[in-house]
C-alpha atoms as a PDB file:
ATOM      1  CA  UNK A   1       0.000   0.000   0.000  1.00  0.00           C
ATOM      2  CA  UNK A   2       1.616   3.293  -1.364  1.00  0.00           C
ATOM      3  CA  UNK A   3       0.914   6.194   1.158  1.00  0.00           C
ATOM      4  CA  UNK A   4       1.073   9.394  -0.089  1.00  0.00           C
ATOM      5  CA  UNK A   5       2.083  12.835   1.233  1.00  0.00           C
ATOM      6  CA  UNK A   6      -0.488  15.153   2.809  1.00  0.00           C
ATOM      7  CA  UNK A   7       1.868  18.188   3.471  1.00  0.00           C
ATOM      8  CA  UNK A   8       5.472  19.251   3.228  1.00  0.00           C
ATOM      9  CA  UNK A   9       6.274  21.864   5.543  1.00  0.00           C
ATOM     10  CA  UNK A  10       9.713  23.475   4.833  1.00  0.00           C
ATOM     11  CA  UNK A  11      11.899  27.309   5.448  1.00  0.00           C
ATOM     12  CA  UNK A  12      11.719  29.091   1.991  1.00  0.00           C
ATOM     13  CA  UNK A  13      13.939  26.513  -0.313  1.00  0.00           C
ATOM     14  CA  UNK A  14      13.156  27.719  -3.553  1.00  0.00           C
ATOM     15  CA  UNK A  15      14.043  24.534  -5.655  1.00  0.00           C
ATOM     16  CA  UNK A  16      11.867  22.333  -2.918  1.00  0.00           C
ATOM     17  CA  UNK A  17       9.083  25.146  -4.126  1.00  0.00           C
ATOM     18  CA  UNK A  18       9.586  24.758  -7.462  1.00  0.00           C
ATOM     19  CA  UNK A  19       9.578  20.984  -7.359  1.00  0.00           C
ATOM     20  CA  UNK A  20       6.212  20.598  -5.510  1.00  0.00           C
ATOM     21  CA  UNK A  21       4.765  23.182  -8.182  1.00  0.00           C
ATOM     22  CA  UNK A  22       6.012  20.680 -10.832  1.00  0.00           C
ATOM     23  CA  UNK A  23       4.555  17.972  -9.286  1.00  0.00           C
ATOM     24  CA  UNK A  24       0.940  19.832  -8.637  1.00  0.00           C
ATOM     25  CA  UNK A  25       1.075  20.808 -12.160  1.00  0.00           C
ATOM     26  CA  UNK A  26       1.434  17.166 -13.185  1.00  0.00           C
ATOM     27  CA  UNK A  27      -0.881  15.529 -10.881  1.00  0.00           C
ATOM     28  CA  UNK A  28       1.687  13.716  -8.774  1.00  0.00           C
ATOM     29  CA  UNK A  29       1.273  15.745  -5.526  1.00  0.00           C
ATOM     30  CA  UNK A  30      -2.193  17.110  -4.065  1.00  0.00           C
ATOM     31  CA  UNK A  31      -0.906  18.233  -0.681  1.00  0.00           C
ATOM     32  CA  UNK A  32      -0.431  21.116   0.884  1.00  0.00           C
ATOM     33  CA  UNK A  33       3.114  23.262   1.357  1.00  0.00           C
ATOM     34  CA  UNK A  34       3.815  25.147   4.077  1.00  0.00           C
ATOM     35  CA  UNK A  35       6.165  27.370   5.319  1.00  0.00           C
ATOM     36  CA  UNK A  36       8.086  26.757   8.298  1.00  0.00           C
ATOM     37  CA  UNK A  37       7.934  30.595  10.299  1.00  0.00           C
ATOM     38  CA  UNK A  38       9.743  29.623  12.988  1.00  0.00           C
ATOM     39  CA  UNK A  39      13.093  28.793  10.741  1.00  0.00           C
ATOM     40  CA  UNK A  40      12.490  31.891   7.727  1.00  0.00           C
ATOM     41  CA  UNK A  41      12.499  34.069  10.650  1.00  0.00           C
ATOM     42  CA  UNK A  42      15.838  32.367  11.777  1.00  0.00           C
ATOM     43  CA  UNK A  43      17.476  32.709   8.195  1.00  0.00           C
ATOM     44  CA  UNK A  44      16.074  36.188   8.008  1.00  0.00           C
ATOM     45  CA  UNK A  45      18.291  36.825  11.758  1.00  0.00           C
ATOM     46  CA  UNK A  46      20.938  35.518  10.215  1.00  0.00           C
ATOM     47  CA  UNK A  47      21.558  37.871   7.314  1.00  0.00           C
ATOM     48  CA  UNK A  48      20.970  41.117   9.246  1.00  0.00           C
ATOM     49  CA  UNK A  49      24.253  42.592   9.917  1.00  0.00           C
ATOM     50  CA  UNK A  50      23.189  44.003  13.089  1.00  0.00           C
ATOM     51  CA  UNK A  51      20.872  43.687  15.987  1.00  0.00           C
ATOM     52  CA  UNK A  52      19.823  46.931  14.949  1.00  0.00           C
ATOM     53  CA  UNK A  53      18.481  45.743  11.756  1.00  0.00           C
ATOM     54  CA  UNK A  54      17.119  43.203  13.502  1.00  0.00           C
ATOM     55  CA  UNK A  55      15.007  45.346  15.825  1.00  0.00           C
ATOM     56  CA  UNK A  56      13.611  46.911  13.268  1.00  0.00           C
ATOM     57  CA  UNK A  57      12.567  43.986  11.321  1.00  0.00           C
ATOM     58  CA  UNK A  58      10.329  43.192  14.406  1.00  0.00           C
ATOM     59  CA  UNK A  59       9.055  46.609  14.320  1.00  0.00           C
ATOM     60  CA  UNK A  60       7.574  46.005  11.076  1.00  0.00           C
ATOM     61  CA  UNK A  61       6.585  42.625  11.626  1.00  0.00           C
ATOM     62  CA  UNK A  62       4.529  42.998  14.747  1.00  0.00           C
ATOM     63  CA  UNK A  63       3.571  46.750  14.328  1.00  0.00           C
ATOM     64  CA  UNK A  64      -0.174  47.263  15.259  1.00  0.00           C
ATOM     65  CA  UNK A  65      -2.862  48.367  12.234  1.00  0.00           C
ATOM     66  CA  UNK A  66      -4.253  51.501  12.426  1.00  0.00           C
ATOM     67  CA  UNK A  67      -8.002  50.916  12.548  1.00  0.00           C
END
């Protein structure tokens, strides 16, 4: 019995992407891809230079709407 995959979760890989959006296109994958916050928000640390950068980056990300 041939299980198949439901969801691939993964950080932003941009040939994994690509792959599963061959596969969808040809019938060969019908699951779901997410992304993996936790780990892009790692990478993303990573390539700031500085911890200033990186304050700021969290500025934007969890700045309040204006309603």
């Amino acid at each position: 019995m041939k299980k198949e995959v439901k969801v691939v979760i993964s950080d932003e890989d941009h040939a994994l992407s690509a792959a599963l959006r061959n596969l969808k296109r040809d019938n060969e994958f019908e699951g779901v891809h997410l992304l993996d916050c936790f780990h892009i928000l790692k990478n993303i640390k990573k390539k700031l230079k500085s911890k200033e950068h990186w304050s700021l980056f969290k500025e934007l990300v969890y700045q309040e709407t204006k309603e």
